[in-house]
PDB file of N, CA and C in Angstrom:
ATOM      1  N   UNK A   1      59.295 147.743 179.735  1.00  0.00           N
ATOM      2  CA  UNK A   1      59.932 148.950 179.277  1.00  0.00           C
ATOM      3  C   UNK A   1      61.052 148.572 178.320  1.00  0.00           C
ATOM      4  N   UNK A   2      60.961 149.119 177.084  1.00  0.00           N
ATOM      5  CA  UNK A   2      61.954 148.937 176.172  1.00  0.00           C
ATOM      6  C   UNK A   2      63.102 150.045 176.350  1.00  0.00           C
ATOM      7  N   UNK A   3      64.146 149.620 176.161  1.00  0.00           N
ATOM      8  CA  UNK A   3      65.682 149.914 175.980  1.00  0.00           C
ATOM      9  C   UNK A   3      66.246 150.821 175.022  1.00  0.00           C
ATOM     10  N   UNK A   4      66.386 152.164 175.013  1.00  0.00           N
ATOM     11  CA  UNK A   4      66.647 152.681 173.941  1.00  0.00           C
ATOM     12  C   UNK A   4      67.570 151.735 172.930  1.00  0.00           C
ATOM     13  N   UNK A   5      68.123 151.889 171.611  1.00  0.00           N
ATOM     14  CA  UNK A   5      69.316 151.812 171.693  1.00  0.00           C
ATOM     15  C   UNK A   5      70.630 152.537 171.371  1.00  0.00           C
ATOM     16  N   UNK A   6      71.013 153.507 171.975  1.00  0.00           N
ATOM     17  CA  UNK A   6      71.639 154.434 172.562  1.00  0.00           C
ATOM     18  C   UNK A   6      72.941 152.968 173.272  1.00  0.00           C
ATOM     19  N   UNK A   7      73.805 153.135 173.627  1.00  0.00           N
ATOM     20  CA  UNK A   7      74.549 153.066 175.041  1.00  0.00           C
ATOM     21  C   UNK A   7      74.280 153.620 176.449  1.00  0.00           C
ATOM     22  N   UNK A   8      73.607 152.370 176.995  1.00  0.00           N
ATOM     23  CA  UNK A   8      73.688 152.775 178.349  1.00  0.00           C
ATOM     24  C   UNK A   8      74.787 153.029 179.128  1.00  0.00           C
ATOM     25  N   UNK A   9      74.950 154.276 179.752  1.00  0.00           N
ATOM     26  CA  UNK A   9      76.080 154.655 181.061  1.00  0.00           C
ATOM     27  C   UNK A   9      75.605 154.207 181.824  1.00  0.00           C
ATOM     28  N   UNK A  10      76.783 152.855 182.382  1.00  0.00           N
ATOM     29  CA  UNK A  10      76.718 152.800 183.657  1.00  0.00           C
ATOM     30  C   UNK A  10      76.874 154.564 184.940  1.00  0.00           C
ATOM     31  N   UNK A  11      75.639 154.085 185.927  1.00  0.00           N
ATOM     32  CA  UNK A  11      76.234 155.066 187.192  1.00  0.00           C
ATOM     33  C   UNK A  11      76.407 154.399 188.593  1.00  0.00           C
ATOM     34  N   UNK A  12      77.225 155.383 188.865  1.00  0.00           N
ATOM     35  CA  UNK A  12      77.849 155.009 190.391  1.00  0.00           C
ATOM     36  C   UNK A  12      76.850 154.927 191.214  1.00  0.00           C
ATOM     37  N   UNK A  13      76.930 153.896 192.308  1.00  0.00           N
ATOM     38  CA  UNK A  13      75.466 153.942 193.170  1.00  0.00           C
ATOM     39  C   UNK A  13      76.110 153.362 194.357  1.00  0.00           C
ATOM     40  N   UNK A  14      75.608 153.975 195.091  1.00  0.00           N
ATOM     41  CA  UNK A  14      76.527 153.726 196.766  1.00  0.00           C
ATOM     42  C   UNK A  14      75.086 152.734 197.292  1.00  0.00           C
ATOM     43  N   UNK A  15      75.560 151.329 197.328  1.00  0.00           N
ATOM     44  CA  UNK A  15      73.837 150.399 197.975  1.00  0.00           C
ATOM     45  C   UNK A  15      74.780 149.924 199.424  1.00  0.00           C
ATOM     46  N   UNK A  16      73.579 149.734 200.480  1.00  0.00           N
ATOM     47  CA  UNK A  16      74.502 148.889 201.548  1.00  0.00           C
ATOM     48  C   UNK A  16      73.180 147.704 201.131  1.00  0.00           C
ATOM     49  N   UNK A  17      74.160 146.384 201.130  1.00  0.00           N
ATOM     50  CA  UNK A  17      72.600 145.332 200.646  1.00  0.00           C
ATOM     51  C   UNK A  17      73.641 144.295 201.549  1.00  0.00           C
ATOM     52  N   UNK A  18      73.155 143.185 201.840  1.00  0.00           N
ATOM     53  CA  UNK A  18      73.281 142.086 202.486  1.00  0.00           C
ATOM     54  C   UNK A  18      74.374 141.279 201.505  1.00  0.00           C
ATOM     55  N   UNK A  19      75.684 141.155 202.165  1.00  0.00           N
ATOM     56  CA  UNK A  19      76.485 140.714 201.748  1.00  0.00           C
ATOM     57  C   UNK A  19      76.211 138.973 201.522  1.00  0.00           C
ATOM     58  N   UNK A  20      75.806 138.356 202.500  1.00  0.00           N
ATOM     59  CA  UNK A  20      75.511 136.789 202.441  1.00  0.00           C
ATOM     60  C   UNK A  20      74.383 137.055 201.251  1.00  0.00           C
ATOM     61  N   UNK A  21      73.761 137.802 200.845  1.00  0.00           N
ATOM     62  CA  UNK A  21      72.639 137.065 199.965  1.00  0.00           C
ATOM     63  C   UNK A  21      73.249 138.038 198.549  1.00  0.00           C
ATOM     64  N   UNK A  22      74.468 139.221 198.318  1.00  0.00           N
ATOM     65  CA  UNK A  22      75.242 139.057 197.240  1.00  0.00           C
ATOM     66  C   UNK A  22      75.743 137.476 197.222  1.00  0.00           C
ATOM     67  N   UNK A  23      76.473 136.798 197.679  1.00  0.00           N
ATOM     68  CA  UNK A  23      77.431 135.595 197.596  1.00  0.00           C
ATOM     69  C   UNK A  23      76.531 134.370 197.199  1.00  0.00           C
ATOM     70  N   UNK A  24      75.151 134.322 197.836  1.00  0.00           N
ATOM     71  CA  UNK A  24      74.561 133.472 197.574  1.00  0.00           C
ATOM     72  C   UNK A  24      73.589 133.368 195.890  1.00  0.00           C
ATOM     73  N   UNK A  25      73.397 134.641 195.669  1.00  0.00           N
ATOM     74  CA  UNK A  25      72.721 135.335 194.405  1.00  0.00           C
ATOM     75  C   UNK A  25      74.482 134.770 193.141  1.00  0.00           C
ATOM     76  N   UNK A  26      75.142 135.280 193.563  1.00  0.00           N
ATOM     77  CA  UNK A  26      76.426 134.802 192.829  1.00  0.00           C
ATOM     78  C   UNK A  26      76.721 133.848 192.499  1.00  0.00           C
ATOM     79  N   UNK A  27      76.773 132.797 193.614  1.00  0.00           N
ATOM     80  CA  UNK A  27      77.132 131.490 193.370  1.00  0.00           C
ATOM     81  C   UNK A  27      75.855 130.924 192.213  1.00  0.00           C
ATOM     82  N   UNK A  28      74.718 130.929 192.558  1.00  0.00           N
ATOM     83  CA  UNK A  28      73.151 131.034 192.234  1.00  0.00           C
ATOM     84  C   UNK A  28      73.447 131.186 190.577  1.00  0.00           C
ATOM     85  N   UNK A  29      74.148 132.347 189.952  1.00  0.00           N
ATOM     86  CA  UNK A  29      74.021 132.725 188.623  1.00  0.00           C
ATOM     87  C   UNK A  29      74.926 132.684 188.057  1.00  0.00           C
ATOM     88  N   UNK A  30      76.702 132.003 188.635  1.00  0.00           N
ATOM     89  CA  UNK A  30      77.550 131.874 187.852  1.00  0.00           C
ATOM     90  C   UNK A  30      78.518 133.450 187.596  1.00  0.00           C
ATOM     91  N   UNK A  31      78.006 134.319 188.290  1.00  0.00           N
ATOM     92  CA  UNK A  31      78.603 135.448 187.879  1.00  0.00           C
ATOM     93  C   UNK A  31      80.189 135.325 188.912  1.00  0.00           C
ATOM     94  N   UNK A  32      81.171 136.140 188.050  1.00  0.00           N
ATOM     95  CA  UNK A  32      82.181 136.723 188.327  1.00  0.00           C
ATOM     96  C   UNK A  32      82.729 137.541 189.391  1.00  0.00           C
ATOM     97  N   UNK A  33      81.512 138.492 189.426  1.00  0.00           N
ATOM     98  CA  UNK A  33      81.877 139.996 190.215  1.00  0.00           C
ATOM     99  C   UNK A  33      80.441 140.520 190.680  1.00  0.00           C
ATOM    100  N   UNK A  34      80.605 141.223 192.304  1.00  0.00           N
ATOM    101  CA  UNK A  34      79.543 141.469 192.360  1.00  0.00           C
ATOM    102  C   UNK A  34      78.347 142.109 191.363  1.00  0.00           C
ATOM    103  N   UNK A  35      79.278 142.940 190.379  1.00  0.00           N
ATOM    104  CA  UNK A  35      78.336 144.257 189.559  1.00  0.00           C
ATOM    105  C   UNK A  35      77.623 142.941 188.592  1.00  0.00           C
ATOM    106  N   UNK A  36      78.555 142.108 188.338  1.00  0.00           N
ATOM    107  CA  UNK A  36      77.817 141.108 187.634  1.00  0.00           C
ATOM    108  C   UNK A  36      76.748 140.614 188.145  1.00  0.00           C
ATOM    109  N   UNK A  37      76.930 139.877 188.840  1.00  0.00           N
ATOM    110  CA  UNK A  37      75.652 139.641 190.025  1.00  0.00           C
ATOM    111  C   UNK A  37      74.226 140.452 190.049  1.00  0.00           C
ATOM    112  N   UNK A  38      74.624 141.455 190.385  1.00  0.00           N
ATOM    113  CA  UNK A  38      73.316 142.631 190.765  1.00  0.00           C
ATOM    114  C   UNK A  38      73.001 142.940 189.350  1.00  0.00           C
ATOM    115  N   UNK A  39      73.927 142.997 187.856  1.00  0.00           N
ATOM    116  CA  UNK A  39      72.879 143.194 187.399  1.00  0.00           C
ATOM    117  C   UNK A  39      72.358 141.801 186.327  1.00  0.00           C
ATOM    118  N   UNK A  40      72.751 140.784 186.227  1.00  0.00           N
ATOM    119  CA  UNK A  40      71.813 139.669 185.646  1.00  0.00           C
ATOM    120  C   UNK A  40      70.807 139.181 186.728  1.00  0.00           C
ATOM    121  N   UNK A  41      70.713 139.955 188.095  1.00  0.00           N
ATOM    122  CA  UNK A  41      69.510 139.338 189.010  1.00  0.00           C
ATOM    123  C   UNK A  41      68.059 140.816 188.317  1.00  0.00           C
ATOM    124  N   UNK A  42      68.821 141.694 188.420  1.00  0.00           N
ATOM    125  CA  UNK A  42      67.793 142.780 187.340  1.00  0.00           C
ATOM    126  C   UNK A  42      67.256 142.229 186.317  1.00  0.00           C
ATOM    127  N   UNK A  43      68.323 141.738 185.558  1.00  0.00           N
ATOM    128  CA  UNK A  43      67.728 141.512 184.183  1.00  0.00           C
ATOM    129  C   UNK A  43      66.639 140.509 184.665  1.00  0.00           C
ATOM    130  N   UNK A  44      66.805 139.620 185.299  1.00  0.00           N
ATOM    131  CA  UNK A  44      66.358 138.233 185.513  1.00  0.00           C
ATOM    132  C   UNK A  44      64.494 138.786 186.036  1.00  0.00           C
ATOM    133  N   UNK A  45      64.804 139.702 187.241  1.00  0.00           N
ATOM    134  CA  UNK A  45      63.346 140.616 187.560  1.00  0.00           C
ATOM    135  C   UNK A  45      62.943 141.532 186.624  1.00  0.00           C
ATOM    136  N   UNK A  46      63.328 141.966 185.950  1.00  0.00           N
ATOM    137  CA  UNK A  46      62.847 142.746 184.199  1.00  0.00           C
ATOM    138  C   UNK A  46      62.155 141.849 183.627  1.00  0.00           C
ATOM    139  N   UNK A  47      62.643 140.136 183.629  1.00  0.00           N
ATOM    140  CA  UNK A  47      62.534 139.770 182.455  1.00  0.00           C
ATOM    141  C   UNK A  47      60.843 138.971 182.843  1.00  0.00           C
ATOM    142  N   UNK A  48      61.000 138.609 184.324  1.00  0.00           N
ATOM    143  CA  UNK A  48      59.889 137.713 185.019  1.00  0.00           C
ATOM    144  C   UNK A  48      58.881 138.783 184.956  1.00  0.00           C
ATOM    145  N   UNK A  49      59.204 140.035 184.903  1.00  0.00           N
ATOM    146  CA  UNK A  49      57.842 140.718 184.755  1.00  0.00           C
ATOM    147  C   UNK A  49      57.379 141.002 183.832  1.00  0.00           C
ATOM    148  N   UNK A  50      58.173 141.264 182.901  1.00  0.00           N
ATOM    149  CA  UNK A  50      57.394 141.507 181.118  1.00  0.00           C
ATOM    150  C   UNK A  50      56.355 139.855 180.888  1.00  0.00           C
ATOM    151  N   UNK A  51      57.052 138.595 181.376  1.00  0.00           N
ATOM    152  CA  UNK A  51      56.275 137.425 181.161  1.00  0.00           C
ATOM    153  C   UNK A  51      55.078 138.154 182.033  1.00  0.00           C
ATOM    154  N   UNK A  52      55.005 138.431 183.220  1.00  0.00           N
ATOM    155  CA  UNK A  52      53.806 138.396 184.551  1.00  0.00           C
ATOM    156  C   UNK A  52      52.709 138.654 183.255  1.00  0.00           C
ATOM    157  N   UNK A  53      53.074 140.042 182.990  1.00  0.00           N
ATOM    158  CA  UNK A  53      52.545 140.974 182.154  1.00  0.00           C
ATOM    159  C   UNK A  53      52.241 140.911 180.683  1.00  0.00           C
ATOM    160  N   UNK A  54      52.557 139.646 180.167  1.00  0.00           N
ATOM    161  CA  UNK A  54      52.035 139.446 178.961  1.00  0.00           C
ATOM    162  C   UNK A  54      50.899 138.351 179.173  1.00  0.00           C
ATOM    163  N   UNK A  55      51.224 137.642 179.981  1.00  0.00           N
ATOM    164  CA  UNK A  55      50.515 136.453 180.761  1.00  0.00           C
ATOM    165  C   UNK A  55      49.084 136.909 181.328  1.00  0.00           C
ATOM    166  N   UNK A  56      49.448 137.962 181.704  1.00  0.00           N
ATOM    167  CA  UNK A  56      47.926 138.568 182.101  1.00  0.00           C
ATOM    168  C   UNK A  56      47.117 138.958 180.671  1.00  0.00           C
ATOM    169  N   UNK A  57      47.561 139.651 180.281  1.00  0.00           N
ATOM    170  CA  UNK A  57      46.895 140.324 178.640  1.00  0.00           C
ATOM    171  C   UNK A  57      46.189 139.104 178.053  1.00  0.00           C
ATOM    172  N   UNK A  58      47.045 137.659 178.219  1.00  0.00           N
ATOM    173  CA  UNK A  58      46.536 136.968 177.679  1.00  0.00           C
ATOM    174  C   UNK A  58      45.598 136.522 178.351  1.00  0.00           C
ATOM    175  N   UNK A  59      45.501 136.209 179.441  1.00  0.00           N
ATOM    176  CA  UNK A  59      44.297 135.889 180.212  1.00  0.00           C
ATOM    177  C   UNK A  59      43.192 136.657 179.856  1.00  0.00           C
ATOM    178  N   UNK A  60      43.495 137.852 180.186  1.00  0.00           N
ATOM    179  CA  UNK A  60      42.320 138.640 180.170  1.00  0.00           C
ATOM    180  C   UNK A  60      41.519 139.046 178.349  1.00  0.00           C
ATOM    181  N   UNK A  61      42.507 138.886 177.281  1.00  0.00           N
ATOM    182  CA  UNK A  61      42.077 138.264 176.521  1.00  0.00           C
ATOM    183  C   UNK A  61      41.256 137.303 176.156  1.00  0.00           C
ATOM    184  N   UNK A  62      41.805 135.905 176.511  1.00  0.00           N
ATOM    185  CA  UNK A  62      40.624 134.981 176.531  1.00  0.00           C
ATOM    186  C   UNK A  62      39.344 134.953 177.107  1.00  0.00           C
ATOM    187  N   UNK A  63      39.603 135.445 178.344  1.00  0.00           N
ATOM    188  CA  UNK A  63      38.250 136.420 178.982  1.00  0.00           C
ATOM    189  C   UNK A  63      37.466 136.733 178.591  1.00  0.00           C
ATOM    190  N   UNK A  64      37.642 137.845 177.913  1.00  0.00           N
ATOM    191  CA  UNK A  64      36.680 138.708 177.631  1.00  0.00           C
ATOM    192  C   UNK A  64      36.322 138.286 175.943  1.00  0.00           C
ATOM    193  N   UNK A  65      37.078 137.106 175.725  1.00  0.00           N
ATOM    194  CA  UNK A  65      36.638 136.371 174.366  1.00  0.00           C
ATOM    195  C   UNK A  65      35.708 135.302 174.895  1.00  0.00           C
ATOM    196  N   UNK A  66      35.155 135.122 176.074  1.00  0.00           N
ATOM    197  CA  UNK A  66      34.309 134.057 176.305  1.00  0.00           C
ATOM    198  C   UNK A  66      34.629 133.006 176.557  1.00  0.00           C
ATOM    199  N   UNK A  67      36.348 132.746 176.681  1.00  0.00           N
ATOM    200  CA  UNK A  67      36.865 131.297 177.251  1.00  0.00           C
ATOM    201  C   UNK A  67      37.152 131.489 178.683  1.00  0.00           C
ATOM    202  N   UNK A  68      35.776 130.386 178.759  1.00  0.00           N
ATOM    203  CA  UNK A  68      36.102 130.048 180.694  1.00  0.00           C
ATOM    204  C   UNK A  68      37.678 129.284 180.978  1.00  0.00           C
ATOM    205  N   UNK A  69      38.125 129.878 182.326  1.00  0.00           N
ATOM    206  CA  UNK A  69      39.266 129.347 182.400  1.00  0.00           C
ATOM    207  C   UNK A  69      39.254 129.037 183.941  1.00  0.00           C
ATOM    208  N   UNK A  70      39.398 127.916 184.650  1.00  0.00           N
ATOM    209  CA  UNK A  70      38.939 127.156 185.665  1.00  0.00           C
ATOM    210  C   UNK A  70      40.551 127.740 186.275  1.00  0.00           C
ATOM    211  N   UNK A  71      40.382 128.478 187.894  1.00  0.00           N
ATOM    212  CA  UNK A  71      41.453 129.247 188.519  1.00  0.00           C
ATOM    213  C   UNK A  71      41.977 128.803 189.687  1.00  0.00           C
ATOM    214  N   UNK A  72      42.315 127.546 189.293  1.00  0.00           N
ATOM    215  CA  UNK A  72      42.385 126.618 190.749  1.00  0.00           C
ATOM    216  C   UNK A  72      42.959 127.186 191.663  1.00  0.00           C
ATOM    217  N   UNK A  73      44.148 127.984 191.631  1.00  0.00           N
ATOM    218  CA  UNK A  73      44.752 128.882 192.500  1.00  0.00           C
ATOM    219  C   UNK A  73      43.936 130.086 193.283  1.00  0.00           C
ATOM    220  N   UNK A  74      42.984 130.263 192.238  1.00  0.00           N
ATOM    221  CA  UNK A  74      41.943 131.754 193.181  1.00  0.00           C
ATOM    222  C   UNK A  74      42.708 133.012 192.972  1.00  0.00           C
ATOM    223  N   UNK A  75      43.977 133.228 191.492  1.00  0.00           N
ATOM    224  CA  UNK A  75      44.407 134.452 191.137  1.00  0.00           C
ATOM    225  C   UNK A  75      44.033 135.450 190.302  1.00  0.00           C
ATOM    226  N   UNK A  76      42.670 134.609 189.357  1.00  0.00           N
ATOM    227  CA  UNK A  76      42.390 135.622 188.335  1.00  0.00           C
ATOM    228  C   UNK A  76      41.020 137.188 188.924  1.00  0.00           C
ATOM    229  N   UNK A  77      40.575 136.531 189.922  1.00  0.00           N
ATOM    230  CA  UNK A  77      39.653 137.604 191.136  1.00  0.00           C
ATOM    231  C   UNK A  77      40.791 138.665 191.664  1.00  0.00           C
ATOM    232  N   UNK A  78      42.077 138.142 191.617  1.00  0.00           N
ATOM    233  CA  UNK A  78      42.348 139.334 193.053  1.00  0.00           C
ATOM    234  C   UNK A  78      43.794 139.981 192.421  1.00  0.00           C
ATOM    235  N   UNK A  79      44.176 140.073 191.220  1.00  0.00           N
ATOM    236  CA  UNK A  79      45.512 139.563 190.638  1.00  0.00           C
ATOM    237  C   UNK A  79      46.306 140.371 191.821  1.00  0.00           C
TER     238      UNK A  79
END
């Protein structure tokens, strides 16, 4: 999903989440402050899924172009 570009407003969001795994996610990414924290671990799951998701296209690309692709893992049957 692309990003307008507009300015995003931040909004207020009341989360109860596991304080030991804020601190540990923190230490983990170098951030400052929790808000920091929570959101470069977003960006970070935004960003691993646009790869998932281009990664597939390409697979299934080559696919259906006739390049066998040997699935040692057993992921391209069941994604």
């Amino acid at each position: 999903m692309k990003q307008s570009s507009a300015k995003r407003v931040p909004r207020h969001k009341h989360l109860l989440l596991d304080q030991e795994k804020i601190e540990k996610a923190q230490k983990a990414l170098g951030a400052r402050t929790e808000t920091e924290t929570i959101e470069r671990a977003l960006e970070i799951v935004i960003g691993e899924e646009e790869k998932n998701r281009r990664a597939w296209a390409a697979t299934e690309k080559l696919v259906k172009n006739g390049i066998q692709i040997k699935d040692v893992f057993g992921h391209l049957n069941g994604k």
